[in-house]
N, C-alpha and C. Protein backbone atom coordinates (compact mmCIF):
# COMPACT_ATOMS: atom_id res chain seq x y z
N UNK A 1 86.92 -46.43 -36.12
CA UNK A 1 87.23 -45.36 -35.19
C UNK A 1 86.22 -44.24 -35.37
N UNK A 2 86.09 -43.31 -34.46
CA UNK A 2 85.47 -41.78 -34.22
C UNK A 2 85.77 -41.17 -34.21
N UNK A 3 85.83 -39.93 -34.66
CA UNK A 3 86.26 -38.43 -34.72
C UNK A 3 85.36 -37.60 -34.09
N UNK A 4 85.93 -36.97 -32.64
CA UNK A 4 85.35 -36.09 -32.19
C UNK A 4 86.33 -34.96 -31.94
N UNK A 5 85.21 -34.15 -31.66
CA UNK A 5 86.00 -32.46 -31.43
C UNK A 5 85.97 -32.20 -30.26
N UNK A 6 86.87 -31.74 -29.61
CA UNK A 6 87.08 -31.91 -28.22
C UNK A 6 87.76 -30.22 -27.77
N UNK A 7 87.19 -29.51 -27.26
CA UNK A 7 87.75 -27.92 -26.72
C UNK A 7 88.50 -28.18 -25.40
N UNK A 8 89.77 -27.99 -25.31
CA UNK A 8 90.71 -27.98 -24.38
C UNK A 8 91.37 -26.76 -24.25
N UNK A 9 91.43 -26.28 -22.20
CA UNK A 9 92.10 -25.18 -22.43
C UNK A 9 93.25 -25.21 -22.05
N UNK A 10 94.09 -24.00 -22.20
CA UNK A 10 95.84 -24.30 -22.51
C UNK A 10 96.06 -25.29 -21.56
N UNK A 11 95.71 -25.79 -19.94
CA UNK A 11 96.27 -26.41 -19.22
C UNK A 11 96.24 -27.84 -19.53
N UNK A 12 95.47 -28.01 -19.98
CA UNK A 12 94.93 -29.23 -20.84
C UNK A 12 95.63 -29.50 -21.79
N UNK A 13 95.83 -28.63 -22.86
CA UNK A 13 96.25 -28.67 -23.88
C UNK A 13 97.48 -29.19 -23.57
N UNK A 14 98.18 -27.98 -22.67
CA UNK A 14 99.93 -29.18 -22.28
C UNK A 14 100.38 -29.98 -21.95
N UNK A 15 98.88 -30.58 -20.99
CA UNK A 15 99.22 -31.90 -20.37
C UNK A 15 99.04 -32.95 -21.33
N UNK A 16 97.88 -32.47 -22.41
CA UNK A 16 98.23 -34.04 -23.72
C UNK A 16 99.12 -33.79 -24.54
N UNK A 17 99.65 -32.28 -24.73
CA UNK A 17 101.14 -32.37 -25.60
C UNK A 17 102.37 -33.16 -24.50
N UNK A 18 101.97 -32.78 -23.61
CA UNK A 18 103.40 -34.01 -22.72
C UNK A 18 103.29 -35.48 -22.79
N UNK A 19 102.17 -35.90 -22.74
CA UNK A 19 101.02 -37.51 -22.55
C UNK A 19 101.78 -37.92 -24.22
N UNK A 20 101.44 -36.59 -24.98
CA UNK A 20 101.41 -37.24 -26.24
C UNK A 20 103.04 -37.64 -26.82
N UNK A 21 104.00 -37.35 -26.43
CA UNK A 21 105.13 -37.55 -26.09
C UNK A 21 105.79 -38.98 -25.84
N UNK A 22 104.74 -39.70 -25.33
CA UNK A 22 105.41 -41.01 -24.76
C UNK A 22 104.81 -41.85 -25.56
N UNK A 23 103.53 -41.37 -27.06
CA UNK A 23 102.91 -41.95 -27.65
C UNK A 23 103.87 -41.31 -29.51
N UNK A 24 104.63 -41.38 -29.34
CA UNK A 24 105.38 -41.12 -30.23
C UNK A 24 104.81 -39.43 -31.13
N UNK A 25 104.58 -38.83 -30.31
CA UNK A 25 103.32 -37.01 -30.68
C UNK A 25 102.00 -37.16 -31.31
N UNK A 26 101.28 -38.69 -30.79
CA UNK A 26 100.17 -39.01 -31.28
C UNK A 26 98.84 -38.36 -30.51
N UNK A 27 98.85 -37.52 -30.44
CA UNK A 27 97.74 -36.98 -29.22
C UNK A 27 96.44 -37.63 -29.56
N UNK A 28 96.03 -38.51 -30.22
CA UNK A 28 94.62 -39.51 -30.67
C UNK A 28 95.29 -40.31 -29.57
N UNK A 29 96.17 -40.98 -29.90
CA UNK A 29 96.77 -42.31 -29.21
C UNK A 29 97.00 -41.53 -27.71
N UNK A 30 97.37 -40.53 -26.97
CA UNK A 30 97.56 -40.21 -26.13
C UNK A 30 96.30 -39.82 -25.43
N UNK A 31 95.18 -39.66 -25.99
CA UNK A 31 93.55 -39.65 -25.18
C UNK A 31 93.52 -40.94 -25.14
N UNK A 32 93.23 -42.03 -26.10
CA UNK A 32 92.93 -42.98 -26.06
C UNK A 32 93.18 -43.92 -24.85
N UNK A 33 94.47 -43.61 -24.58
CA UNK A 33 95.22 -44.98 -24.24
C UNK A 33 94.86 -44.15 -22.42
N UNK A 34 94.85 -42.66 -22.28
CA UNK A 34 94.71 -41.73 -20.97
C UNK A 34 92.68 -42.46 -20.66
N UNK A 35 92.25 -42.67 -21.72
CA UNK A 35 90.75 -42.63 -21.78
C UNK A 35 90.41 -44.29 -20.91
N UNK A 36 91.00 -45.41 -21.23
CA UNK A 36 91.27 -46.33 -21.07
C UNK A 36 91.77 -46.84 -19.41
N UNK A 37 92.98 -46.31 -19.44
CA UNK A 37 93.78 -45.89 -18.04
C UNK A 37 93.10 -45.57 -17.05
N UNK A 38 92.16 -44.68 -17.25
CA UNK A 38 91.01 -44.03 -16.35
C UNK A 38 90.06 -44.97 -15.94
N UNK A 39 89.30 -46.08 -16.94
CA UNK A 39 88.54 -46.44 -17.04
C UNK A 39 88.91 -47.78 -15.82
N UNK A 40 90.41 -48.73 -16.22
CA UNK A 40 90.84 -49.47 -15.26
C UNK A 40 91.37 -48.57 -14.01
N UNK A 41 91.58 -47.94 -13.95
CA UNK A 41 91.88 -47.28 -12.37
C UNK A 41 90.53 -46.90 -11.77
N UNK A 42 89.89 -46.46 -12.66
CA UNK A 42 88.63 -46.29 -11.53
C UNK A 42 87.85 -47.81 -11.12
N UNK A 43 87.98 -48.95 -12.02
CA UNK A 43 87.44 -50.27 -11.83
C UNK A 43 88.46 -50.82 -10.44
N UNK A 44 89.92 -50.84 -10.66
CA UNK A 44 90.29 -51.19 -9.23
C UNK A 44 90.26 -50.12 -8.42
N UNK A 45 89.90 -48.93 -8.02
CA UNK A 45 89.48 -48.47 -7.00
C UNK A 45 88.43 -48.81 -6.70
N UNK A 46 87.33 -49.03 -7.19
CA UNK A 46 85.97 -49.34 -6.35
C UNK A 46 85.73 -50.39 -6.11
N UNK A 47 87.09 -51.54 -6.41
CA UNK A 47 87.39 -52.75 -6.13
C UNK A 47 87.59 -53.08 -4.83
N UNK A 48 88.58 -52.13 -4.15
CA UNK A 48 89.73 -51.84 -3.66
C UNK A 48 88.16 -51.28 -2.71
N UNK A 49 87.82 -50.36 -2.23
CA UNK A 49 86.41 -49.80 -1.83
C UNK A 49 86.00 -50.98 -1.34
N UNK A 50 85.17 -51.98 -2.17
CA UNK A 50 84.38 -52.72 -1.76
C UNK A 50 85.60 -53.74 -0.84
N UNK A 51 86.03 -54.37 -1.00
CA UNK A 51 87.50 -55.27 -0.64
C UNK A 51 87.30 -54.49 1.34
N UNK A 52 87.56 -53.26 1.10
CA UNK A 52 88.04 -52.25 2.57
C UNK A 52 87.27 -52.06 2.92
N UNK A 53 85.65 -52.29 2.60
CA UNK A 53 84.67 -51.17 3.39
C UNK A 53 84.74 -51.36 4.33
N UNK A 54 84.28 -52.49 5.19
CA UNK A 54 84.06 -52.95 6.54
C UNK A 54 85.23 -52.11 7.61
N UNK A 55 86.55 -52.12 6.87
CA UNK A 55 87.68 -51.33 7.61
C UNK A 55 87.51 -49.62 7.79
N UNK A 56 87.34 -49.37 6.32
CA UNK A 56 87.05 -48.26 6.37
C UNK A 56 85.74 -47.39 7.27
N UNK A 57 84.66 -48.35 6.92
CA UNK A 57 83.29 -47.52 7.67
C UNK A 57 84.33 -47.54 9.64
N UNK A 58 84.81 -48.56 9.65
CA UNK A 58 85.38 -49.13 10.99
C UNK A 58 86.68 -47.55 11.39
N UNK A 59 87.08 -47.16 10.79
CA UNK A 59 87.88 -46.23 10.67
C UNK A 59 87.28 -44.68 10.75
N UNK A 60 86.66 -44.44 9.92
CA UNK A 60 85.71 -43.20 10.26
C UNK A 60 84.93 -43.32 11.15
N UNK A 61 84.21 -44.47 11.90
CA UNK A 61 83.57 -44.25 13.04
C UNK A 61 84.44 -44.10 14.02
N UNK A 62 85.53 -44.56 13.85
CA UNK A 62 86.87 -44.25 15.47
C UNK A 62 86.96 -42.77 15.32
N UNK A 63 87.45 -42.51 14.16
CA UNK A 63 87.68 -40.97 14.02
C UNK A 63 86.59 -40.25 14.18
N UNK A 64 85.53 -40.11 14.40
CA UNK A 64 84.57 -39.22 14.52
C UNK A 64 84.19 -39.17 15.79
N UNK A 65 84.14 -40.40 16.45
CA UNK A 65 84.03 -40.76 17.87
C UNK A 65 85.07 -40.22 18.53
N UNK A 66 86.35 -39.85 18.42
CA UNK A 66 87.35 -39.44 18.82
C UNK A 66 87.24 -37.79 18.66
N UNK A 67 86.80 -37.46 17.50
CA UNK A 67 86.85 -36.19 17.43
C UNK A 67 85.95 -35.78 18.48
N UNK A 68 84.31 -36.48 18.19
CA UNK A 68 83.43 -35.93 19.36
C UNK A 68 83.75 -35.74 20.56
N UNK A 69 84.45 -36.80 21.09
CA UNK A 69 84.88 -37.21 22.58
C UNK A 69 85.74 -36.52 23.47
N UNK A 70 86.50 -35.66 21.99
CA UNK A 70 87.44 -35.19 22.74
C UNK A 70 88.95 -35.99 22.70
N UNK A 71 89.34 -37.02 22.26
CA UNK A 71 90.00 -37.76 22.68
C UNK A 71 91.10 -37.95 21.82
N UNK A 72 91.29 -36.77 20.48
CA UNK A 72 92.07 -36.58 19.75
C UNK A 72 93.61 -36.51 20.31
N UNK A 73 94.82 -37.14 19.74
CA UNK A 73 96.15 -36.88 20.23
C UNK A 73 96.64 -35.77 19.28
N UNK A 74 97.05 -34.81 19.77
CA UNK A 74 97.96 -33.62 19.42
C UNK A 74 99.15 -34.31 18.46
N UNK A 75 99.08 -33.86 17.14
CA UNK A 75 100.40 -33.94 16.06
C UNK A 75 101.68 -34.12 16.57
N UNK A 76 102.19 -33.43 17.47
CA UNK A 76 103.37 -33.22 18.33
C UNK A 76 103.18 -34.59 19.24
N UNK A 77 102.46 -34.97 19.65
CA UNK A 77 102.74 -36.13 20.77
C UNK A 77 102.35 -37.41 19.27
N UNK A 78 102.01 -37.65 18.14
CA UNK A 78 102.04 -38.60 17.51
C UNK A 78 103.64 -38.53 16.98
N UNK A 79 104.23 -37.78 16.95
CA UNK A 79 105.06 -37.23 15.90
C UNK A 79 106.18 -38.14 17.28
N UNK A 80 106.17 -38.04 18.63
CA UNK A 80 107.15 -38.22 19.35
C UNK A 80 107.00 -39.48 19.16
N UNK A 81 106.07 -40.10 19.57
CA UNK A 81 105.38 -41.29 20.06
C UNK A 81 106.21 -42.32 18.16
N UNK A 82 105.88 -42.01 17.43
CA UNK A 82 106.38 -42.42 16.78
C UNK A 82 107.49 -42.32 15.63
N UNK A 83 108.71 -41.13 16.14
CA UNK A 83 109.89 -41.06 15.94
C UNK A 83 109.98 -40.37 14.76
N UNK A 84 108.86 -39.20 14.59
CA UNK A 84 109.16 -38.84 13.01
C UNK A 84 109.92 -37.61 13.67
């Protein structure tokens, strides 16, 4: 293992005293395992990215084309239109 020094400010600080909580008040084990977590969530998001692009680029070009065009629907008429 490594020992580093790490400056956290109070907001920080409370969120790994809470993290560290579910790691029995191990705040090593509560970066670690937060350090990790990060590492697979960001691997399936850019998974997840590549998987959607084609939809997505397909999606921002409607929306931008729509915005340009003019052809935007008003909140209030989506909102009717679909029963919220």
């Amino acid at each position: 293992m490594k020992r580093r020094q790490i400056l956290l400010d109070d907001k920080s600080d409370r969120i790994l005293e809470e993290m560290a909580q579910f790691h029995s008040g191990n705040r090593s084990r509560a970066i670690r395992e937060a350090l990790k977590t990060h590492k697979t969530v960001d691997v399936i998001l850019l998974e997840m990215e590549r998987v959607c692009a084609v939809e997505l680029r397909e999606q921002k070009s409607r929306s931008e084309r729509s915005f340009r065009e003019g052809t935007t629907v008003p909140w209030e008429q989506v909102k009717r239109r679909n029963r919220l």
